[in-house]
Each structure stands twice: as structure tokens, then as C-alpha cells.
Protein backbone atom coordinates (compact mmCIF):
# COMPACT_ATOMS: atom_id res chain seq x y z
CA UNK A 1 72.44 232.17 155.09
CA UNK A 2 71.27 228.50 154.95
CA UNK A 3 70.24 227.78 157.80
CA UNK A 4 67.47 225.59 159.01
CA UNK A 5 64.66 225.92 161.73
CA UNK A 6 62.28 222.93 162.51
CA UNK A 7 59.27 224.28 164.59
CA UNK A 8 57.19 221.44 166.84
CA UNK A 9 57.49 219.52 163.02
CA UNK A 10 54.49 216.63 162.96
CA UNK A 11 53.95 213.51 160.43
CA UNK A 12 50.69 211.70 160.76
CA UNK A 13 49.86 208.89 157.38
CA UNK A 14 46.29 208.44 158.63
CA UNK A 15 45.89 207.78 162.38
CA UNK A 16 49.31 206.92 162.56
CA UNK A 17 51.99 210.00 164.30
CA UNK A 18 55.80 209.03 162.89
CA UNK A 19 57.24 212.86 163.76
CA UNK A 20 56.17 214.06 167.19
CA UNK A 21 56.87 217.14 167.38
CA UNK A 22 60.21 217.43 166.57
CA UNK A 23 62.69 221.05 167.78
CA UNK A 24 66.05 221.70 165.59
CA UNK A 25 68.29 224.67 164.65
CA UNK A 26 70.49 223.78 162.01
CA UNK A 27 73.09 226.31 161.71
CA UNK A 28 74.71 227.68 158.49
CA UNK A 29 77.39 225.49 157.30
CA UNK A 30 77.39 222.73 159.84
CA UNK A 31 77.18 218.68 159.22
CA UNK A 32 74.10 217.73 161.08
CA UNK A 33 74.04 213.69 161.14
CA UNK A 34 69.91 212.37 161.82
CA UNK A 35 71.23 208.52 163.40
CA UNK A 36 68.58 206.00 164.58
CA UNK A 37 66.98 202.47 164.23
CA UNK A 38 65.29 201.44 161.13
CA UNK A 39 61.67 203.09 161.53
CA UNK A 40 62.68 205.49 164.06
CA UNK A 41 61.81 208.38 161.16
CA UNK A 42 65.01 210.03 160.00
CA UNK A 43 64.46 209.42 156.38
CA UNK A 44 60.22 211.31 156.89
CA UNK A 45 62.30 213.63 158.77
CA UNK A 46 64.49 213.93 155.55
CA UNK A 47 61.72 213.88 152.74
CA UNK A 48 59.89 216.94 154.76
CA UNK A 49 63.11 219.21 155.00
CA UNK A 50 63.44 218.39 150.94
CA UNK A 51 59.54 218.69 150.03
CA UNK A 52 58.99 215.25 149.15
CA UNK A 53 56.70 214.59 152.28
CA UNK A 54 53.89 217.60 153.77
CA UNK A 55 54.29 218.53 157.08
CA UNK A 56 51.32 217.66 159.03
CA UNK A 57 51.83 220.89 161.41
CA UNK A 58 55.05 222.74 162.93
CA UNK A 59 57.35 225.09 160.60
CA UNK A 60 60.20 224.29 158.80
CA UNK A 61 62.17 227.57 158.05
CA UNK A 62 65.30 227.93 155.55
CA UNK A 63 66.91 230.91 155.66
CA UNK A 64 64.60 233.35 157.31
CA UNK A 65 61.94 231.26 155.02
CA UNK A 66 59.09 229.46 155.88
CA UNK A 67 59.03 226.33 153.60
CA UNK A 68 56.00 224.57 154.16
CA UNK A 69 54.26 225.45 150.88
CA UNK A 70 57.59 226.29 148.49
CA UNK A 71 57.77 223.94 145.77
CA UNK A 72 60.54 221.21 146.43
CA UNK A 73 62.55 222.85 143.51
CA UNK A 74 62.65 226.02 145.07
CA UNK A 75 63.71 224.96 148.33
CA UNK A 76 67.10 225.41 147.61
CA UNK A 77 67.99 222.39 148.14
CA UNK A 78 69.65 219.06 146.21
CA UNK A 79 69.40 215.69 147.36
CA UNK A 80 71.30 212.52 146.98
CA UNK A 81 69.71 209.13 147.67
CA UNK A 82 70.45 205.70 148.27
CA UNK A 83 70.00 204.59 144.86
CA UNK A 84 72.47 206.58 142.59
CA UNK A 85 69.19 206.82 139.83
CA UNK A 86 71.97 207.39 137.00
CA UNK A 87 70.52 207.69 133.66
CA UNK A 88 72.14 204.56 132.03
CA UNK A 89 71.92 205.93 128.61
CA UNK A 90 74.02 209.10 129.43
CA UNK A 91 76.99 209.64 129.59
CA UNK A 92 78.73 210.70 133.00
CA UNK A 93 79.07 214.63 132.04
CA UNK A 94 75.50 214.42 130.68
CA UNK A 95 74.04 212.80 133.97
CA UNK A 96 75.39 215.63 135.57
CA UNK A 97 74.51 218.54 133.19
CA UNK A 98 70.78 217.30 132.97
CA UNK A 99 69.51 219.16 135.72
CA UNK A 100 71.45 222.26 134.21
CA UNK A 101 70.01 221.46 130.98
CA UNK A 102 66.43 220.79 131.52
CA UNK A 103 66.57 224.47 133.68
CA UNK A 104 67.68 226.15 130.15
CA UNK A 105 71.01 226.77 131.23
CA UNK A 106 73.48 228.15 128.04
CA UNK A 107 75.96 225.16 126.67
CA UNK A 108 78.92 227.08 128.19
CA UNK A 109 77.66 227.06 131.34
CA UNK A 110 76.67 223.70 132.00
CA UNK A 111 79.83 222.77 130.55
CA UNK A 112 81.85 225.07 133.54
CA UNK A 113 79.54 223.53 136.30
CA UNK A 114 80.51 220.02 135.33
CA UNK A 115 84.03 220.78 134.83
CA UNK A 116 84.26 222.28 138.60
CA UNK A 117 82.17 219.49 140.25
CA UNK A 118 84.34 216.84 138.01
CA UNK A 119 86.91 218.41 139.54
CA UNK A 120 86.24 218.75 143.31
CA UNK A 121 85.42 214.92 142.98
CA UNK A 122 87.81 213.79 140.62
CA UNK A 123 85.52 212.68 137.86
CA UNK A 124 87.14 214.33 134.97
CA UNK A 125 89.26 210.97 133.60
CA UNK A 126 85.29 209.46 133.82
CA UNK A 127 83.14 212.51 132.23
CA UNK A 128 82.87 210.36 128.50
CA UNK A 129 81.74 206.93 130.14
CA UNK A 130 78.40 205.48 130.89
CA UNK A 131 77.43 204.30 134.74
CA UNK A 132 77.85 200.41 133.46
CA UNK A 133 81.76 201.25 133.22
CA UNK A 134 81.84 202.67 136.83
CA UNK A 135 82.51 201.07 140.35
CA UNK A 136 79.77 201.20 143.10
CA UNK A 137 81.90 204.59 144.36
CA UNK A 138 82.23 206.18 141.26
CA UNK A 139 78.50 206.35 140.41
CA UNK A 140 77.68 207.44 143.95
CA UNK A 141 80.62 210.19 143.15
CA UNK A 142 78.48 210.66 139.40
CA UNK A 143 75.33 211.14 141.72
CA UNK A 144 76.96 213.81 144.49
CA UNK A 145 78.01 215.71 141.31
CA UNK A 146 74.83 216.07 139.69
CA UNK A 147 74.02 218.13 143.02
CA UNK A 148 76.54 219.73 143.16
CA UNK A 149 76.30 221.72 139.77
CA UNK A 150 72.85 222.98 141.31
CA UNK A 151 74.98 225.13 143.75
CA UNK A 152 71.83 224.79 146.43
CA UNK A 153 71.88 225.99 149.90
CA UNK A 154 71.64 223.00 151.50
CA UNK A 155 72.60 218.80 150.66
CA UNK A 156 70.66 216.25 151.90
CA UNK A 157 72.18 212.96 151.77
CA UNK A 158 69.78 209.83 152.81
CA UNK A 159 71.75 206.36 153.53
CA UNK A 160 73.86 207.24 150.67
CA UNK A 161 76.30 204.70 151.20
CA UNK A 162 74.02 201.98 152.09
CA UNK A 163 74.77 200.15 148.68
CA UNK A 164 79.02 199.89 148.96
CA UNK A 165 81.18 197.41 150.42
CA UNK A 166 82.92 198.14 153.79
CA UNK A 167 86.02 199.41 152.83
CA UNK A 168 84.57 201.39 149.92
CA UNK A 169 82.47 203.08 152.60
CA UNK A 170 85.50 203.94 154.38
CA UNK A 171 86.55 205.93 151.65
CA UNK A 172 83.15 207.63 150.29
CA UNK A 173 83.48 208.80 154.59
CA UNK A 174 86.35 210.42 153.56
CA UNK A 175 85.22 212.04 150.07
CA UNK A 176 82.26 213.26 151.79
CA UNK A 177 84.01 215.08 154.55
CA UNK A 178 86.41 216.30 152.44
CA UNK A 179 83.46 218.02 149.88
CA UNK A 180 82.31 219.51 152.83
CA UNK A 181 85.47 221.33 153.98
CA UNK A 182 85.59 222.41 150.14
CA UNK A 183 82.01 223.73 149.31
CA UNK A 184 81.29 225.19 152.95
CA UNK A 185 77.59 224.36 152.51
CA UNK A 186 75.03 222.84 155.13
CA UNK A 187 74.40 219.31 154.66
CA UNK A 188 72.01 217.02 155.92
CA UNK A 189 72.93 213.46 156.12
CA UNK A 190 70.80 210.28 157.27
CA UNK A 191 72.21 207.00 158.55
CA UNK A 192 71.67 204.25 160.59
CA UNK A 193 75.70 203.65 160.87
CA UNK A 194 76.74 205.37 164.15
CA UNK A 195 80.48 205.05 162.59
CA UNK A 196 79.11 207.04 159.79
CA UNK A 197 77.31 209.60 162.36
CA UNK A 198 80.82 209.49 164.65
CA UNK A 199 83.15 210.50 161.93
CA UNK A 200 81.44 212.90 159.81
CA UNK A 201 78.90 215.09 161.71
CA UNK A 202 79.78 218.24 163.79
CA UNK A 203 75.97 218.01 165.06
CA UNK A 204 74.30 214.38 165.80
CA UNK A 205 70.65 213.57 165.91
CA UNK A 206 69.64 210.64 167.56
CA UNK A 207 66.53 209.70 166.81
CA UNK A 208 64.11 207.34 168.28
CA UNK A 209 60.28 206.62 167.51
CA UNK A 210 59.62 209.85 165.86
CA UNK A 211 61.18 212.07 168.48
CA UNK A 212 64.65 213.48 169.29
CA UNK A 213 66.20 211.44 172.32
CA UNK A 214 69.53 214.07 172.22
CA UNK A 215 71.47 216.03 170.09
CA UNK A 216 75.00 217.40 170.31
CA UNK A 217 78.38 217.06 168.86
CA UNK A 218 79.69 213.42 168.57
CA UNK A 219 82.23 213.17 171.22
CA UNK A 220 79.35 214.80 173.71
CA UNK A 221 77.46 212.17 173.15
CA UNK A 222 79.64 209.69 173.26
CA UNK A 223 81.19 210.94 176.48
CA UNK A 224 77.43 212.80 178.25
CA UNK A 225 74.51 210.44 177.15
CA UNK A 226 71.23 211.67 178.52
CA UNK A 227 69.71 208.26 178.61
CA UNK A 228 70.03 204.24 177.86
CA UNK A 229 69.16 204.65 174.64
CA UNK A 230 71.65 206.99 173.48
CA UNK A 231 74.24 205.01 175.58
CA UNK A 232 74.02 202.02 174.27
CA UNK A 233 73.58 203.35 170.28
CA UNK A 234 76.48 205.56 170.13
CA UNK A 235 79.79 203.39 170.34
CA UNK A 236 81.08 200.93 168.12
CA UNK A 237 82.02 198.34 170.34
CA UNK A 238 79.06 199.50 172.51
CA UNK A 239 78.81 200.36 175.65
CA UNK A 240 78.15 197.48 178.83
CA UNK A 241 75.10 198.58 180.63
CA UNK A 242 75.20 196.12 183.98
CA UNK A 243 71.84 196.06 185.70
CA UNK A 244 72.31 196.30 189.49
CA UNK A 245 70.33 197.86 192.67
CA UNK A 246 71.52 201.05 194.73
CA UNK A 247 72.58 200.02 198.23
CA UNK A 248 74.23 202.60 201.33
CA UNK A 249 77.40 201.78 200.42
CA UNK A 250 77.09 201.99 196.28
CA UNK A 251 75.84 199.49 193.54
CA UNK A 252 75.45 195.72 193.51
CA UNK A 253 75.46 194.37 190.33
CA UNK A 254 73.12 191.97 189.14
CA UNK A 255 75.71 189.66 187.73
CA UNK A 256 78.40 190.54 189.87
CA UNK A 257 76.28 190.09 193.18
CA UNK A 258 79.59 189.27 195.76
CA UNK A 259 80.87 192.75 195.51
CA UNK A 260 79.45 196.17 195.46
CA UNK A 261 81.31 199.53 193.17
CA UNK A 262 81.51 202.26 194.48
CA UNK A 263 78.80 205.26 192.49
CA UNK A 264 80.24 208.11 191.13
CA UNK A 265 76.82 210.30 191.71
CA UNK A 266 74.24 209.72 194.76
CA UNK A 267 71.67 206.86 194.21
CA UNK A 268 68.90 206.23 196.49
CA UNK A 269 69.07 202.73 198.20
CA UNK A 270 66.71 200.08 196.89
CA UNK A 271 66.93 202.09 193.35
CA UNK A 272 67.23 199.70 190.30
CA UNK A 273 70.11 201.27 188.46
CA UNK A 274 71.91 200.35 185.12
CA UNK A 275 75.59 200.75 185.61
CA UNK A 276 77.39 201.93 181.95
CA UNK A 277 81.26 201.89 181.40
CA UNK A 278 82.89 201.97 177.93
CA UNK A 279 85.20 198.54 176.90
CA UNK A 280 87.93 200.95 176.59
CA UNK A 281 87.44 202.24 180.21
CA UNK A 282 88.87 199.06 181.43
CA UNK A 283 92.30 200.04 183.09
CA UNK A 284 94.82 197.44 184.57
CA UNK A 285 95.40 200.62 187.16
CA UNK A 286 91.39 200.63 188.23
CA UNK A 287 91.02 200.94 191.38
CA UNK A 288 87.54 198.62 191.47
CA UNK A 289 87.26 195.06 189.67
CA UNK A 290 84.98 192.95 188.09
CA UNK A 291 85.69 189.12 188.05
CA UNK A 292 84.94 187.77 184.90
CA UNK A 293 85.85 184.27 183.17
CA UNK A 294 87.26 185.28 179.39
CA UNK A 295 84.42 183.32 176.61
CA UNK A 296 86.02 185.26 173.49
CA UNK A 297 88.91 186.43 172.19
CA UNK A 298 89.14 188.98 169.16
CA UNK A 299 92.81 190.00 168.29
CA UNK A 300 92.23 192.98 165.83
CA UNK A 301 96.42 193.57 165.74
CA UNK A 302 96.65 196.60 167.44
CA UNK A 303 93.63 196.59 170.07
CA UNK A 304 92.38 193.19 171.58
CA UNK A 305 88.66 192.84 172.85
CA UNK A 306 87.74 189.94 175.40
CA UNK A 307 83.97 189.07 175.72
CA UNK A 308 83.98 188.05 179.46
CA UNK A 309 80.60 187.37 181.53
CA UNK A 310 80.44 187.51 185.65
CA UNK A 311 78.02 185.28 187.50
CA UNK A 312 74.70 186.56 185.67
CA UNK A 313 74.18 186.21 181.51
CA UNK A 314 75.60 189.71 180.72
CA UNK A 315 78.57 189.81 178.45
CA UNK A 316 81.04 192.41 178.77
CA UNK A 317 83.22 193.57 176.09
CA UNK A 318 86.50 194.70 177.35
CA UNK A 319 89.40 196.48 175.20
CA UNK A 320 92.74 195.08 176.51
CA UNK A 321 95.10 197.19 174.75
CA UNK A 322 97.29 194.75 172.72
CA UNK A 323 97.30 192.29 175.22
CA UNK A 324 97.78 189.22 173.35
CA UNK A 325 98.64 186.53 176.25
CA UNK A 326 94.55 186.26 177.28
CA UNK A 327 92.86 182.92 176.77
CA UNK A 328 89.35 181.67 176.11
CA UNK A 329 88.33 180.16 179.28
CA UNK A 330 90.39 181.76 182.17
CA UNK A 331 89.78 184.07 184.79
CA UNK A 332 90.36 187.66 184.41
CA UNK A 333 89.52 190.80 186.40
CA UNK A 334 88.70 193.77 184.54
CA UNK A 335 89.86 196.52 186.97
CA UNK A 336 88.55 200.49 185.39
CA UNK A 337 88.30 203.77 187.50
CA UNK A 338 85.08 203.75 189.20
CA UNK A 339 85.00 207.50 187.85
CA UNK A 340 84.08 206.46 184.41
CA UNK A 341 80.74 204.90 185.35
CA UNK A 342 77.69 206.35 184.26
CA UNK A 343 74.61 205.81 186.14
CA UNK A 344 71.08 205.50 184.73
CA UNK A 345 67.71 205.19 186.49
CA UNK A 346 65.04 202.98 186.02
CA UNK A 347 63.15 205.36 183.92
CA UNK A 348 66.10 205.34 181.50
CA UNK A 349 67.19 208.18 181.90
CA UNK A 350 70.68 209.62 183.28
CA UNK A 351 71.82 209.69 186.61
CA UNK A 352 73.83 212.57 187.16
């Protein structure tokens, strides 16, 4: 079993508290995804699980294991960073064999662990060059294989695509999902790319300011955000939060002040209230409307976005389908099923 168990987990450098306290079960084999802002302590978070950072207080269990004092190397653990840290005077089957080799391992079977990561990511046409002859993906590929020979328990990947181009990312997604399927391991993975989060995690950690703001599986979060923050983070385009105040009959938005939407959970009158719905949410069969006059256009071929504001300064991103007729400038009304608001409070958090 490779599980993991973080325990009220703390981080204090000096005066200053960057984990508060954080909760987490980490079940064997899953893809847990730690998402958040720069600074908002997913890499700390990262370091501690792997050894490279002491944890001020709280427990941090492997296994049935309590890791706080185990040596980083016998964690059972392998980690791949951001920098692929490729030893430029070795070859590619020698970066990967070095960990093997400095342990003592026999020739033979250093030489069988490199030949089975080479092939689960289809190095072995690449094991005789140096990291100068490979591409941006390959090296990261070179790096993921020297953990992989270690056979740990459990991968911990920080921002390890950070360095590629976009479409190169795309396919490192891919790789990595697919390595995941094959070895049946737990892995760890930090980003600050919600894409990344969305399309690879069975388990997402959002992470703000040293503490958890939710966790869950991508499409619950995406579809059941607890608060603004989450909301507004998870989504790529994002969603529109509308600021507005509760009346007896529903919401009045801010920007939209002539007309008031019905609420799809009871608000007090007088409430301030931040209204959420998701650009795609927009139906031409709503049965409520917002008037909005059309500032942008983005025609992406087979989905068009308009950027549309009311009355107020809010602008609205609205998926259109492939409607490709709209024009910078005129008036459209976004009609969407008053079902798919959310509702959030003035504390933040989620109105249900």
C-alpha cells in the first residue's frame, strides 16, 4: 500500500505560517493534483511529503508509516522537478542508471531497469545520446525515467512542465496520464495550470494561502464549488461571477440593474450576493436574459466566445456554439437556464 495521510501538517520559516494545518488522505494509486496561485504553498506542501522541507508539526504517514523523521531516500518516494537536472556529460541510459548505480546495483540489473522505463516512455531510439541532442520533451521524458527505474511507492511531480511550449505540454499531458494507467502507482503532481489539474487528476487540491479551500474530483469541482475562490480558479474560460443584491422576488444584478433573475436557492433580501454561471451555460433556449452589447469576438473554429458587458464594467464571456454571424458592437441577449446559477454569499462562500 502507498498511500498517504497528512495529519493537521504545519510550515512556519521563522514567524512566518505557509501550511496551516493542512487534512489529506491520499489513497493508493490515485492522481492527486495540488492547483493554486503562485505562493499559495503547493510546492512546501510538495518538498514536506518528499523530505526536502521538516514539518513544523502534524503527521505525514506513508503506508501505515509515520514519515516525519525517515530519511528522504527512504521515503519511498522519487521526484521529478521543474528543471530536468540531466547530467550533460552522460549519456541518456547513464542519466537514468545513475541512481541504480550509485545504490550498488549489479550491471545486469541496471541495464533491465533502463530497458523497461526506455520502453514504457519510448526512449530506447535515444538511450546512446547526450541531453544537448534532445527536445525540451525528450529530456523531461530522460528525467521521468530516471524515477522510474527506482520503482518507489509514490511520484511526485512539481510544475514539471513549466519549461515546454504549449503544444508540447499538450502532449507531455498525455504521456503522463498514460504512465500512470501503465505503472498503477500514486503520484503527486503540482501545478498552477488548472488545464493541467482538469485533465490529469482523479483527486484535485485547491490550494489557497497555505490551506485547503476544497478538494474533490475535477468535474465536482467544476460543477459544486464551495466558494468564490474555487469558482472562479477552476475553468478555463472562467467562470462570470456578477455581483448583485437579494431582493423578494430574486437577484438584481449590479450591472444588469433593469431586470431581476430569478435564484435557484433562497437568499435573504438586502443580501449582497455574487451570481456565477459558466460561458457555456449560455443557451439560446434560456428561459431568463441578460442584455449585453458584444465588445469581442474570438472565433476558435469550432466554439465561438463573445466578451459582452451589461450596464456596469463586468465582462461576460459567453460560448456561442459556432455561431459565426455575431459582431463587435451589437446588441445581444445571452438567454441560459436560470437553473445553472450558482449563488455565493458575501462571505464567499456557497449558497446552496
Amino acid at each position: 500500500m502507498s498511500g498517504l495521510k497528512l495529519s493537521n501538517v504545519r510550515k512556519t520559516f521563522g514567524s512566518v505560517e505557509v501550511i496551516k494545518g493542512v487534512d489529506l488522505d491520499i489513497e493508493d494509486k490515485e492522481f492527486v493534483v495540488f492547483v493554486g496561485p503562485s505562493g499559495c504553498g503547493k510546492s512546501t506542501l510538495l518538498r514536506m511529503i518528499a523530505g526536502l522541507e521538516q514539518i513544523t508539526s502534524g503527521d505525514l504517514f506513508i503506508g501505515d508509516k509515520r514519515m516525519n523523521d525517515v530519511d528522504p531516500s527512504n521515503r519511498g518516494i522519487a521526484m521529478v522537478f521543474q528543471s530536468y537536472a540531466l547530467y550533460p556529460h552522460m549519456t541518456v541510459r547513464e542519466n537514468m542508471g545513475f541512481a541504480l548505480k550509485f545504490a550498488g546495483r549489479s550491471k545486469e540489473e541496471i541495464a533491465k531497469q533502463v530497458g523497461e522505463a526506455a520502453r514504457i516512455l519510448e526512449l530506447g531510439a535515444l538511450l546512446d545520446r547526450f541531453p544537448k541532442q534532445l527536445s525540451g520533451g525528450q529530456r523531461q521524458r530522460v528525467a521521468i525515467g530516471r524515477a522510474i527505474v527506482r520503482h518507489p511507492d509514490v511520484f511526485l511531480f512539481d510544475e514539471p512542465l513549466s519549461n515546454l511550449d504549449a503544444e508540447l505540454r499538450v502532449h507531455m499531458r498525455i504521456e503522463i496520464a498514460r504512465l500512470h494507467k501503465e505503472l498503477q502507482t500514486t503520484i503527486i503532481y503540482v501545478t498552477h495550470d488548472q488545464v493541467e489539474a482538469m485533465t490529469l487528476a482523479n483527486k484535485i487540491v485547491v490550494l489557497r494561502d497555505g490551506i485547503i479551500e476544497q478538494a474533490g474530483s475535477p468535474l465536482d469541482l467544476y460543477d459544486n464549488p464551495d466558494n468564490l475562490f474555487v469558482a472562479g480558479f477552476i475553468g478555463s474560460p472562467k467562470m462570470n461571477l456578477l455581483p448583485g443584491i437579494a431582493e423578494a422576488g430574486g437577484i438584481r444584478l449590479t450591472d444588469f440593474p433593469g431586470q431581476i433573475l430569478p435564484s435557484p436557492v433562497p437568499v435573504s433580501p438586502g443580501a449582497s450576493v455574487t451570481v456565477g454561471i459558466r460561458p457555456e451555460h449560455f443557451d439560446p433556449e434560456g428561459s431568463a436574459a441578460l442584455q449585453t452589447r458584444v465588445e469581442i469576438i474570438e472565433h476558435l473554429g469550432g466554439e465561438t466566445y463573445a466578451y459582452a458587458r451589461g450596464e456596469g464594467n463586468t465582462l461576460l464571456t459567453i460560448a456561442t456554439g459556432n455561431d459565426r454571424h455575431l459582431k463587435t458592437g451589437e446588441t445581444y441577449n445571452a438567454h441560459f437556464d436560470p437553473k445553472n446559477l450558482l449563488v455565493f454569499g458575501q462571505d464567499g462562500k456557497r449558497i446552496r
